[in-house]
PDB file of N, CA and C in Angstrom:
ATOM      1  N   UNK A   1     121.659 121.861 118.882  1.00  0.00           N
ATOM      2  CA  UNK A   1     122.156 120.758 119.668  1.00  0.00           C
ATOM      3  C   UNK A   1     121.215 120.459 120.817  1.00  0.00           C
ATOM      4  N   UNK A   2     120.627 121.320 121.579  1.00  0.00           N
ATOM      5  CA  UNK A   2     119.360 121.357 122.897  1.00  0.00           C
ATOM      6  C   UNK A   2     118.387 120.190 122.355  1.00  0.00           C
ATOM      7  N   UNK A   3     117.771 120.596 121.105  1.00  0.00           N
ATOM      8  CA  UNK A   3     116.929 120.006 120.482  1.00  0.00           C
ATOM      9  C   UNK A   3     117.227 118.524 120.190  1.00  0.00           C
ATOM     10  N   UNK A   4     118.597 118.103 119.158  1.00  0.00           N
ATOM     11  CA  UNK A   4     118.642 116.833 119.535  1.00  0.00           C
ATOM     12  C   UNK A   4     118.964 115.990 121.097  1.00  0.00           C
ATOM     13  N   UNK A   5     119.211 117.051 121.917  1.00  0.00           N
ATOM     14  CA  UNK A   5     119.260 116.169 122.840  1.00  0.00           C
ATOM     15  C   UNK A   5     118.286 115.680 123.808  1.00  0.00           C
ATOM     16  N   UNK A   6     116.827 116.922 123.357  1.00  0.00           N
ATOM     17  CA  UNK A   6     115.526 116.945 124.097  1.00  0.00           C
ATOM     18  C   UNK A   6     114.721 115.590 122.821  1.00  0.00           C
ATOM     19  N   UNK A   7     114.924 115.285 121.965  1.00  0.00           N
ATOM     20  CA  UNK A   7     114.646 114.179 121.065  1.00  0.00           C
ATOM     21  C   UNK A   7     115.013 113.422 121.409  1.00  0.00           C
ATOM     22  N   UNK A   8     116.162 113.128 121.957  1.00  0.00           N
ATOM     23  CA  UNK A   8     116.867 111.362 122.294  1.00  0.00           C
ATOM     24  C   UNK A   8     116.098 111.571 123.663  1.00  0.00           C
ATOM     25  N   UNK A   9     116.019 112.272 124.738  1.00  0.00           N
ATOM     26  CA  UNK A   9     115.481 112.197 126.041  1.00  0.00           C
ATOM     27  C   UNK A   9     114.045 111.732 126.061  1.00  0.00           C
ATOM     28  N   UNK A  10     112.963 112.175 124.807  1.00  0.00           N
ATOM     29  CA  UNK A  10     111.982 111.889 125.034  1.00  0.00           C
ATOM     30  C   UNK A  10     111.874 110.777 123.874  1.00  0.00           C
ATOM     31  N   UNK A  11     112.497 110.270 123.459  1.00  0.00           N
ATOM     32  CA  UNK A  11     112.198 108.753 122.831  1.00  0.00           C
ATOM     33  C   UNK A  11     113.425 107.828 123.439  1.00  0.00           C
ATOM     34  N   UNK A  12     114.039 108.512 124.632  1.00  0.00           N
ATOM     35  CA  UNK A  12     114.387 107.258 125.762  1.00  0.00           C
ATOM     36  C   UNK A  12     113.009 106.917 126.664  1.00  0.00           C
ATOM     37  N   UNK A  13     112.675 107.940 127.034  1.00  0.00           N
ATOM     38  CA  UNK A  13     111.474 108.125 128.252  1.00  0.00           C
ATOM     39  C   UNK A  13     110.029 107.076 127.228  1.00  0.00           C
ATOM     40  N   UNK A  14     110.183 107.205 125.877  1.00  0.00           N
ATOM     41  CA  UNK A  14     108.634 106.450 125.047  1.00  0.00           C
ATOM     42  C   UNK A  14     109.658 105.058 125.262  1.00  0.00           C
ATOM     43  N   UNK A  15     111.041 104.784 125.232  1.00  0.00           N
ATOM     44  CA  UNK A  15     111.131 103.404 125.620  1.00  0.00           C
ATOM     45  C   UNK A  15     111.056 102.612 126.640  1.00  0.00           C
ATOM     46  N   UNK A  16     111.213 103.279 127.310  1.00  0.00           N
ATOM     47  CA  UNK A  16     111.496 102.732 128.838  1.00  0.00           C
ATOM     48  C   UNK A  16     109.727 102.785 129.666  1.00  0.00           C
ATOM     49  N   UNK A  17     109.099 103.529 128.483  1.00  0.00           N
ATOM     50  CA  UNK A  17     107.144 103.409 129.020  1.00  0.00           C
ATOM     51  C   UNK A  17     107.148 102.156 128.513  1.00  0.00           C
ATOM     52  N   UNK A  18     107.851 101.753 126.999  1.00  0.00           N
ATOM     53  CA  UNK A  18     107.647 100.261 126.780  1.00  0.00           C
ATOM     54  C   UNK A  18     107.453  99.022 127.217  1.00  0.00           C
ATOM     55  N   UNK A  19     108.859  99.297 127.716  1.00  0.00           N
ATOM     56  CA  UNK A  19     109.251  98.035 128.521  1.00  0.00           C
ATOM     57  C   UNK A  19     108.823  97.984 129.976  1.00  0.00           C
ATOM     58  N   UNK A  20     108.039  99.020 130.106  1.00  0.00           N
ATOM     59  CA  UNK A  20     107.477  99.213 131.695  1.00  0.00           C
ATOM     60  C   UNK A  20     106.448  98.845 131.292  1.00  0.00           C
ATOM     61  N   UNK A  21     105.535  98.803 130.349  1.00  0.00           N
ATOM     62  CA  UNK A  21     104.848  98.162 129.957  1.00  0.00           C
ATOM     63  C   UNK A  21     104.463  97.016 129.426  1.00  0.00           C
ATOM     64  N   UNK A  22     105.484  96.569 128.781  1.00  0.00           N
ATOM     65  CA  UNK A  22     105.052  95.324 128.552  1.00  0.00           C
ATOM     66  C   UNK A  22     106.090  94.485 129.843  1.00  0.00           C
ATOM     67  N   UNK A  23     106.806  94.604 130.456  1.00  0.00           N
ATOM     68  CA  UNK A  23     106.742  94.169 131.834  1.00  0.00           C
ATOM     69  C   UNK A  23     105.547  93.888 132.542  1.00  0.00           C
ATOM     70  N   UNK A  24     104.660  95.185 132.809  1.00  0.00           N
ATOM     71  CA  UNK A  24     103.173  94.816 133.323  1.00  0.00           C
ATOM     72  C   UNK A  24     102.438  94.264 133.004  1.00  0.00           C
ATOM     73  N   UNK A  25     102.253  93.953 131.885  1.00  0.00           N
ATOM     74  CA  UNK A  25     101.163  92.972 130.880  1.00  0.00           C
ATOM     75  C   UNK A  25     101.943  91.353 131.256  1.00  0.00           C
ATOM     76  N   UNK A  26     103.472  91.440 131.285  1.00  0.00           N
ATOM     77  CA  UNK A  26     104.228  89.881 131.768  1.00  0.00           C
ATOM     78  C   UNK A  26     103.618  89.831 133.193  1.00  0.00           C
ATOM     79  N   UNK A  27     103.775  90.491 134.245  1.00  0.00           N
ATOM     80  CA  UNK A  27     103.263  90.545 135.191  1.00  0.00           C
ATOM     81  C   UNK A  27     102.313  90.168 135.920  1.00  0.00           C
ATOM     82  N   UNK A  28     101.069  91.277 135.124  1.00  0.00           N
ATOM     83  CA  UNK A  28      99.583  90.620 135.012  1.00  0.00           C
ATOM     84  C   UNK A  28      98.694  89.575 134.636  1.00  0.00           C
ATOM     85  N   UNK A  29     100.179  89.035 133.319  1.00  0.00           N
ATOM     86  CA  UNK A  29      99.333  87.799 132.736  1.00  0.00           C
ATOM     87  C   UNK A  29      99.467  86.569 133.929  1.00  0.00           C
ATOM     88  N   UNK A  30     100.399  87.040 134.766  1.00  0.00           N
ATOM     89  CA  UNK A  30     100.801  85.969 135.788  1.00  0.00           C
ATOM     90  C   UNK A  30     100.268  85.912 137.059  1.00  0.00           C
ATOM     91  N   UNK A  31      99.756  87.064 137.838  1.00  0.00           N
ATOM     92  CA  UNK A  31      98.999  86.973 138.966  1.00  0.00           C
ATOM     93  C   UNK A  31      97.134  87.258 138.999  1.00  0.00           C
ATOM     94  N   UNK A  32      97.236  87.911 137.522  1.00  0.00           N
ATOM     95  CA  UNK A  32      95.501  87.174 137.138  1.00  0.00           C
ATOM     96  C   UNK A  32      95.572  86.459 136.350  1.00  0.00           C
ATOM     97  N   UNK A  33      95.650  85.741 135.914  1.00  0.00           N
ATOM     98  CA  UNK A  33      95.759  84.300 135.172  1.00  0.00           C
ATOM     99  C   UNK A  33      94.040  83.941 134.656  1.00  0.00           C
ATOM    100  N   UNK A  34      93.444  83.646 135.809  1.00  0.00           N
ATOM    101  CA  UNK A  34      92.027  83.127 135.648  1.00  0.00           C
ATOM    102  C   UNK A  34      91.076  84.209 135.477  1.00  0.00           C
ATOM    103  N   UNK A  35      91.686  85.289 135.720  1.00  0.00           N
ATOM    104  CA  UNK A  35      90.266  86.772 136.078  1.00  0.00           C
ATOM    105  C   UNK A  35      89.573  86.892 134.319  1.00  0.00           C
ATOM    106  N   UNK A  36      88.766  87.170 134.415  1.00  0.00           N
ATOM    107  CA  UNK A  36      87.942  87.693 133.723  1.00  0.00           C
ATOM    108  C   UNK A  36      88.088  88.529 132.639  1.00  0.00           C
ATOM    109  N   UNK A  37      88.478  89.995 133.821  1.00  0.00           N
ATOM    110  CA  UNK A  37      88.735  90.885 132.829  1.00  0.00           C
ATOM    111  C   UNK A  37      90.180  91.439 132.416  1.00  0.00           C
ATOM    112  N   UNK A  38      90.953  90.311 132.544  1.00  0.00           N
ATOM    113  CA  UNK A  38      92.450  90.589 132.119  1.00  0.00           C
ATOM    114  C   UNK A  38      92.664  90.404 130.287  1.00  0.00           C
ATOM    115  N   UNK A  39      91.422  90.435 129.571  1.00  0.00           N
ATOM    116  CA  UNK A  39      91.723  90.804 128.039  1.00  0.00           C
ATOM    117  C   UNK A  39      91.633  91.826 127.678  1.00  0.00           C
ATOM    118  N   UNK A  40      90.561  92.572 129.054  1.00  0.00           N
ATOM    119  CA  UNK A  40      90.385  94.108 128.429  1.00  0.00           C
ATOM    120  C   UNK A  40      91.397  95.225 129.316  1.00  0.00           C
ATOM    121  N   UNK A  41      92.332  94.588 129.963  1.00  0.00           N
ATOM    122  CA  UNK A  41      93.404  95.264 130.493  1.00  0.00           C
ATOM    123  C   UNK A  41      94.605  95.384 129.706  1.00  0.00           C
ATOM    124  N   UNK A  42      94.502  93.766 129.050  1.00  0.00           N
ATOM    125  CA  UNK A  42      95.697  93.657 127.985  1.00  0.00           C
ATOM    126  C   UNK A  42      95.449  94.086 127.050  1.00  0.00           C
ATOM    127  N   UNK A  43      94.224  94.115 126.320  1.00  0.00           N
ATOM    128  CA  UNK A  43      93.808  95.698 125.228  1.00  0.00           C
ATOM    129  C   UNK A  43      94.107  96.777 125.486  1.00  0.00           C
ATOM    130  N   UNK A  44      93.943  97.261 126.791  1.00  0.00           N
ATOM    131  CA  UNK A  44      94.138  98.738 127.281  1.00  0.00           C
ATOM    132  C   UNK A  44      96.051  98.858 127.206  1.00  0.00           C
ATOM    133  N   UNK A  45      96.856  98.031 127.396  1.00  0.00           N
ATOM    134  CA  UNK A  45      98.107  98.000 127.177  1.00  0.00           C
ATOM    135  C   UNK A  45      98.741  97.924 125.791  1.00  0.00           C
ATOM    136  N   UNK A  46      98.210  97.269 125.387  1.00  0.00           N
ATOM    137  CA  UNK A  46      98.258  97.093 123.464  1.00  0.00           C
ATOM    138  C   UNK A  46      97.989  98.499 123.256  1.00  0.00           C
ATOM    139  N   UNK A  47      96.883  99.122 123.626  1.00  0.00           N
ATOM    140  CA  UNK A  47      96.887 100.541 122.453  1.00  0.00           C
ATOM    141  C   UNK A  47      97.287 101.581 123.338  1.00  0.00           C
ATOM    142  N   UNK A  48      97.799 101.341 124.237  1.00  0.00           N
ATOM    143  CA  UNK A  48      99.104 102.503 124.995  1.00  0.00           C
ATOM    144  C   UNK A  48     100.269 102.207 124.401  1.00  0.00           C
ATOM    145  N   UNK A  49     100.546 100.757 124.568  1.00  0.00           N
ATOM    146  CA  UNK A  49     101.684 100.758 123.288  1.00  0.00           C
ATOM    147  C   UNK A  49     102.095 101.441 121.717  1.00  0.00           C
ATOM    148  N   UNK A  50     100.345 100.868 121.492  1.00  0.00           N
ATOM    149  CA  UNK A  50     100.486 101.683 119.936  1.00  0.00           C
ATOM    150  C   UNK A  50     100.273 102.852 119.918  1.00  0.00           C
ATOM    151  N   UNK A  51     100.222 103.795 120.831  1.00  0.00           N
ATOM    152  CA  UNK A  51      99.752 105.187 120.589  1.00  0.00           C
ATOM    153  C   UNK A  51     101.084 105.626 120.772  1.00  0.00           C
ATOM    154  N   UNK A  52     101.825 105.501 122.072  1.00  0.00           N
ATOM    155  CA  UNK A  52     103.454 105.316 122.089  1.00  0.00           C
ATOM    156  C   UNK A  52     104.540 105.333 120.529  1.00  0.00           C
ATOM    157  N   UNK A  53     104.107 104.520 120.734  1.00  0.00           N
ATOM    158  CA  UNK A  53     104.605 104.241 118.784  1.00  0.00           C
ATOM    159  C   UNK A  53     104.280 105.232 117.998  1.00  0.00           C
ATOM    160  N   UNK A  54     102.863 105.118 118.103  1.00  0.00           N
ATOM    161  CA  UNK A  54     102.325 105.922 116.799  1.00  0.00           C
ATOM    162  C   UNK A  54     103.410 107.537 117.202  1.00  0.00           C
ATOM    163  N   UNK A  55     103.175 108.071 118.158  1.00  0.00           N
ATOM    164  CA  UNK A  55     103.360 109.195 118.465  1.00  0.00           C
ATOM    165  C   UNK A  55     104.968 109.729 118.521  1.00  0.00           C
ATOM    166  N   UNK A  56     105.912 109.175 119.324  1.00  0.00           N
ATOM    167  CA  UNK A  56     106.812 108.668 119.370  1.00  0.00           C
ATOM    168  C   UNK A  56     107.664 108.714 118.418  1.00  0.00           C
ATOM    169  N   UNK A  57     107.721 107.049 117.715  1.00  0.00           N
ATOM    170  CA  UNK A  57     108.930 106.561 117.229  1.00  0.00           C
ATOM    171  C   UNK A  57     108.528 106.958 115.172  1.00  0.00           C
ATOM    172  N   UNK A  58     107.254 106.489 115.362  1.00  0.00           N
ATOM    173  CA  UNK A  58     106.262 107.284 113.432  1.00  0.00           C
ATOM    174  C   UNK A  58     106.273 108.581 113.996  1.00  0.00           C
ATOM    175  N   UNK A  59     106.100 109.060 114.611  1.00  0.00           N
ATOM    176  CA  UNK A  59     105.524 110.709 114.595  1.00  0.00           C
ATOM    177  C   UNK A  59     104.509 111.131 113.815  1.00  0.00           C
ATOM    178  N   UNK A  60     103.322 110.490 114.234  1.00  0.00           N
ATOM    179  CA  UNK A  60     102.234 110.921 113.482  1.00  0.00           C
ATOM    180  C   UNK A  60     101.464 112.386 113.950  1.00  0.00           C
ATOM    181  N   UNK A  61     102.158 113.188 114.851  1.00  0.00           N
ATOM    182  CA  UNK A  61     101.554 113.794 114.981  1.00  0.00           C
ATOM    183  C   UNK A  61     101.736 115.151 113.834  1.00  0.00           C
ATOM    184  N   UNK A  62     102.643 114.842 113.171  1.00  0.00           N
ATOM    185  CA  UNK A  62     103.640 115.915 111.765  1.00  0.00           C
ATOM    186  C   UNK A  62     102.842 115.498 110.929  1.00  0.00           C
ATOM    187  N   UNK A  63     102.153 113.826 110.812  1.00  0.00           N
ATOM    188  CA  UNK A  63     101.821 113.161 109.405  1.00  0.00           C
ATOM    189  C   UNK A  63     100.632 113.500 108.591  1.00  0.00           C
ATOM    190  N   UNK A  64     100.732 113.468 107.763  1.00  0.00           N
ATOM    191  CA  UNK A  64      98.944 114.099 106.673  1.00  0.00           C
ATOM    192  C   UNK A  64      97.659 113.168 108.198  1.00  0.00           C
ATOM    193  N   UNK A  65      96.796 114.201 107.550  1.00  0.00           N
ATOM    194  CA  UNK A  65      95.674 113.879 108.578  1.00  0.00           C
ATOM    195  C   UNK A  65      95.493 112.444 107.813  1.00  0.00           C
ATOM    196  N   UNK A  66      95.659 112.505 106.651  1.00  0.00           N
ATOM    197  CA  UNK A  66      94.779 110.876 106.462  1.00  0.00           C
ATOM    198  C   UNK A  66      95.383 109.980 106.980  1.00  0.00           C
ATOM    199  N   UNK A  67      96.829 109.976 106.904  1.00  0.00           N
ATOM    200  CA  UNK A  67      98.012 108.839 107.726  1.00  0.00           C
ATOM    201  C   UNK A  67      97.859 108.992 109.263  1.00  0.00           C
ATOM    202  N   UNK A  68      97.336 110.061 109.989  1.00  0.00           N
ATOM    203  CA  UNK A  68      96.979 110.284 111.126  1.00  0.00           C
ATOM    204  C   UNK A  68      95.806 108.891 111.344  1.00  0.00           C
ATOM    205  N   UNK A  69      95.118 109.585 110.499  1.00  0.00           N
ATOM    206  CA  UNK A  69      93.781 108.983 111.008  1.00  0.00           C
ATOM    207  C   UNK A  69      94.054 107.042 110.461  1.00  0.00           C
ATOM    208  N   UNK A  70      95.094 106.801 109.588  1.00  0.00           N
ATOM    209  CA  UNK A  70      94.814 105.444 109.318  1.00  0.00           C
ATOM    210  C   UNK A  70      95.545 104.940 110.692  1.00  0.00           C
ATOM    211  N   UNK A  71      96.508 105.427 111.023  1.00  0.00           N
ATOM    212  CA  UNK A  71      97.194 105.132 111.978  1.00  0.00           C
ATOM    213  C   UNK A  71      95.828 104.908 113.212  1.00  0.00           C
ATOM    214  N   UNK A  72      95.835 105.753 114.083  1.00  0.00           N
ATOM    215  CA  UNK A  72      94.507 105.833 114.654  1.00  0.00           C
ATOM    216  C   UNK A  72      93.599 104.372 114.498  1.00  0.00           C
ATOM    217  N   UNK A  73      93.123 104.429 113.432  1.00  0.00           N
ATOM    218  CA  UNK A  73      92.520 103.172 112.977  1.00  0.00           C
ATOM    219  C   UNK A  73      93.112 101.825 113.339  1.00  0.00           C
ATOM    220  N   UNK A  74      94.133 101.852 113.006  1.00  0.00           N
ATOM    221  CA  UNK A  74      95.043 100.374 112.458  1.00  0.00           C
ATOM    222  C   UNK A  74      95.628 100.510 114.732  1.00  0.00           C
ATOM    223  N   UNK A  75      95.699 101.418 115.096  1.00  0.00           N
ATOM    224  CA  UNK A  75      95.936 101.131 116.493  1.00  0.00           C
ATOM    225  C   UNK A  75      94.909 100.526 117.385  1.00  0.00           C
ATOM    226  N   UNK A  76      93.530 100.808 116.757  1.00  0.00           N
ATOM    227  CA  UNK A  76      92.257 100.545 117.439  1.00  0.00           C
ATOM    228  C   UNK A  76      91.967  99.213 117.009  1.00  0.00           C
ATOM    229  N   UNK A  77      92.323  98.679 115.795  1.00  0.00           N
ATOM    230  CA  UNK A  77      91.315  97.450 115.438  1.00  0.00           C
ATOM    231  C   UNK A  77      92.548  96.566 116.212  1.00  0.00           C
ATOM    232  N   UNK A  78      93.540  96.333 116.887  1.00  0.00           N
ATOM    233  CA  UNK A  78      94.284  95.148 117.545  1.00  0.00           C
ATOM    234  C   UNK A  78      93.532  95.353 119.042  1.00  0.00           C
ATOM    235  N   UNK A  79      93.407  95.940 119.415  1.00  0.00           N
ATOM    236  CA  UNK A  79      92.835  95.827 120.758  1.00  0.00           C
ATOM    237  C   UNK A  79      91.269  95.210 121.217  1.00  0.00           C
ATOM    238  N   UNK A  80      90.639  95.498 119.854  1.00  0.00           N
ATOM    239  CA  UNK A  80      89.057  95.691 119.679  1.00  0.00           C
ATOM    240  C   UNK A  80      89.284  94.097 119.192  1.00  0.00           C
ATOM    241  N   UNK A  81      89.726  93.628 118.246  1.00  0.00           N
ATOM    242  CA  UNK A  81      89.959  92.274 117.839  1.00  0.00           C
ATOM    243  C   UNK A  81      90.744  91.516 118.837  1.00  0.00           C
ATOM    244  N   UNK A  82      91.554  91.362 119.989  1.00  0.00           N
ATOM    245  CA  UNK A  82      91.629  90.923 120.836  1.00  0.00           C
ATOM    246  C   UNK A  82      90.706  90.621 121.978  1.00  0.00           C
ATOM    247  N   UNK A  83      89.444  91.855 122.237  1.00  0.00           N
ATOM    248  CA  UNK A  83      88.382  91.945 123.160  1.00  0.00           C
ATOM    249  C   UNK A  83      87.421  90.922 122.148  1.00  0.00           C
ATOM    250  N   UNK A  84      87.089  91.265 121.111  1.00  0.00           N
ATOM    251  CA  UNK A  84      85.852  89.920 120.273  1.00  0.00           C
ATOM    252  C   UNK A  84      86.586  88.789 120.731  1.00  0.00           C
ATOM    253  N   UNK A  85      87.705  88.267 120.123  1.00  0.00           N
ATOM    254  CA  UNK A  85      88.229  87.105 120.215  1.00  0.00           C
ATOM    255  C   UNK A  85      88.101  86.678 121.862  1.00  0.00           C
ATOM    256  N   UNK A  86      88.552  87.547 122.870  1.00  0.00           N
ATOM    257  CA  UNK A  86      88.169  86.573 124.156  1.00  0.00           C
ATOM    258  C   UNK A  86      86.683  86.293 124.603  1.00  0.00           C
ATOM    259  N   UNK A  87      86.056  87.444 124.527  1.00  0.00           N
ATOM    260  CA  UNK A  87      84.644  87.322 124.384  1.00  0.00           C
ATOM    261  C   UNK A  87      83.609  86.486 123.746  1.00  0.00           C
ATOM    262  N   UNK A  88      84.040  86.699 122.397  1.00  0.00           N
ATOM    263  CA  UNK A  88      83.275  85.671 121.291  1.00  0.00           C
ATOM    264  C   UNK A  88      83.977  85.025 120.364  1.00  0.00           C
ATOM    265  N   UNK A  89      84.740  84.278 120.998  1.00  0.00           N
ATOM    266  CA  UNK A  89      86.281  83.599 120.557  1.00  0.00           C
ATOM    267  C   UNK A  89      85.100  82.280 119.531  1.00  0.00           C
ATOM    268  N   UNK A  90      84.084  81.895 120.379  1.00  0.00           N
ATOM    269  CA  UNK A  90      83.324  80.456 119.568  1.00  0.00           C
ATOM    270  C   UNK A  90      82.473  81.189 118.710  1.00  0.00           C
ATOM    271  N   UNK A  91      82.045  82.263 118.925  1.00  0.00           N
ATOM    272  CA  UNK A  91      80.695  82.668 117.621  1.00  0.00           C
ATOM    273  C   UNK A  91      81.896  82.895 116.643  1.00  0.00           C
ATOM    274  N   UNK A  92      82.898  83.870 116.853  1.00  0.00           N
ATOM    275  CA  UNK A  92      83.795  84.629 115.278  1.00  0.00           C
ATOM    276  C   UNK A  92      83.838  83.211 114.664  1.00  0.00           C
ATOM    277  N   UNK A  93      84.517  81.651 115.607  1.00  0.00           N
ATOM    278  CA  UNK A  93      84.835  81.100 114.302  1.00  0.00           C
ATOM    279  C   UNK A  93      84.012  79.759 114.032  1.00  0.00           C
ATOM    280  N   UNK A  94      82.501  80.149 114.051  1.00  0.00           N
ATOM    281  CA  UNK A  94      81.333  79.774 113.994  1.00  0.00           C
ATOM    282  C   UNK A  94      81.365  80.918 112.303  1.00  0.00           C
ATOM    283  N   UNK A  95      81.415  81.841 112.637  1.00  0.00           N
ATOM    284  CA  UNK A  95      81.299  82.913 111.435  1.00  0.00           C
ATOM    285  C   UNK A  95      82.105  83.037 110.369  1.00  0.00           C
ATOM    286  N   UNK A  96      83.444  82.014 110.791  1.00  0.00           N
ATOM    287  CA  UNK A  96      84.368  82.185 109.767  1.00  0.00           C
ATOM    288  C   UNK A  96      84.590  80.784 109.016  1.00  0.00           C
ATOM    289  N   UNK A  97      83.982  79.934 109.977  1.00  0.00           N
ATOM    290  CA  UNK A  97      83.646  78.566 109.046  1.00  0.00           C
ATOM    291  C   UNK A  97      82.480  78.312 108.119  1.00  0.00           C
ATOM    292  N   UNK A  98      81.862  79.520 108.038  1.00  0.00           N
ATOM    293  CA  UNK A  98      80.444  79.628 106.716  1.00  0.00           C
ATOM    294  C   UNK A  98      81.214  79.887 105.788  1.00  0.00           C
TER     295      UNK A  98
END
């Protein structure tokens, strides 16, 4: 019984990082608006999210290394594809209209 109740405590605590998080990203999108480097902040929030998740609510840390590692993967390419796209938002679809 300890155990399920140390399980619901720490996937209350991975929700409430959620919504404290994506609160801050609502936040941020609103008092830097024009800055610069507010895509690579909102990347840095995206894969705190997904690691959250991954860890959390999948429990990849039990999962075969290969589901580890796709996970891993599949958490990295949304953040990394959000940073191209603000960055080189006109070359990608310069590259995707060939």
């Amino acid at each position: 019984m300890d155990s399920k109740n140390n399980h619901f405590s720490r996937l209350t605590v991975a929700w409430l990082a959620l919504v404290a998080l994506t609160l801050a990203s609502l936040g941020l999108s609103e008092w830097f608006r024009e800055v610069r480097w507010l895509p690579l902040l909102v990347a840095v929030i995206i894969w705190l999210k997904g690691v959250v998740v991954a860890r959390c609510f999948i429990e990849s840390a039990v999962a075969h290394p290969f589901i580890a590692r796709v996970l891993k993967v599949f958490i990295a390419v949304s953040p990394l594809a959000l940073i191209a796209t603000a960055f080189f938002g006109g070359t990608l679809a310069r590259w995707a209209t060939l």
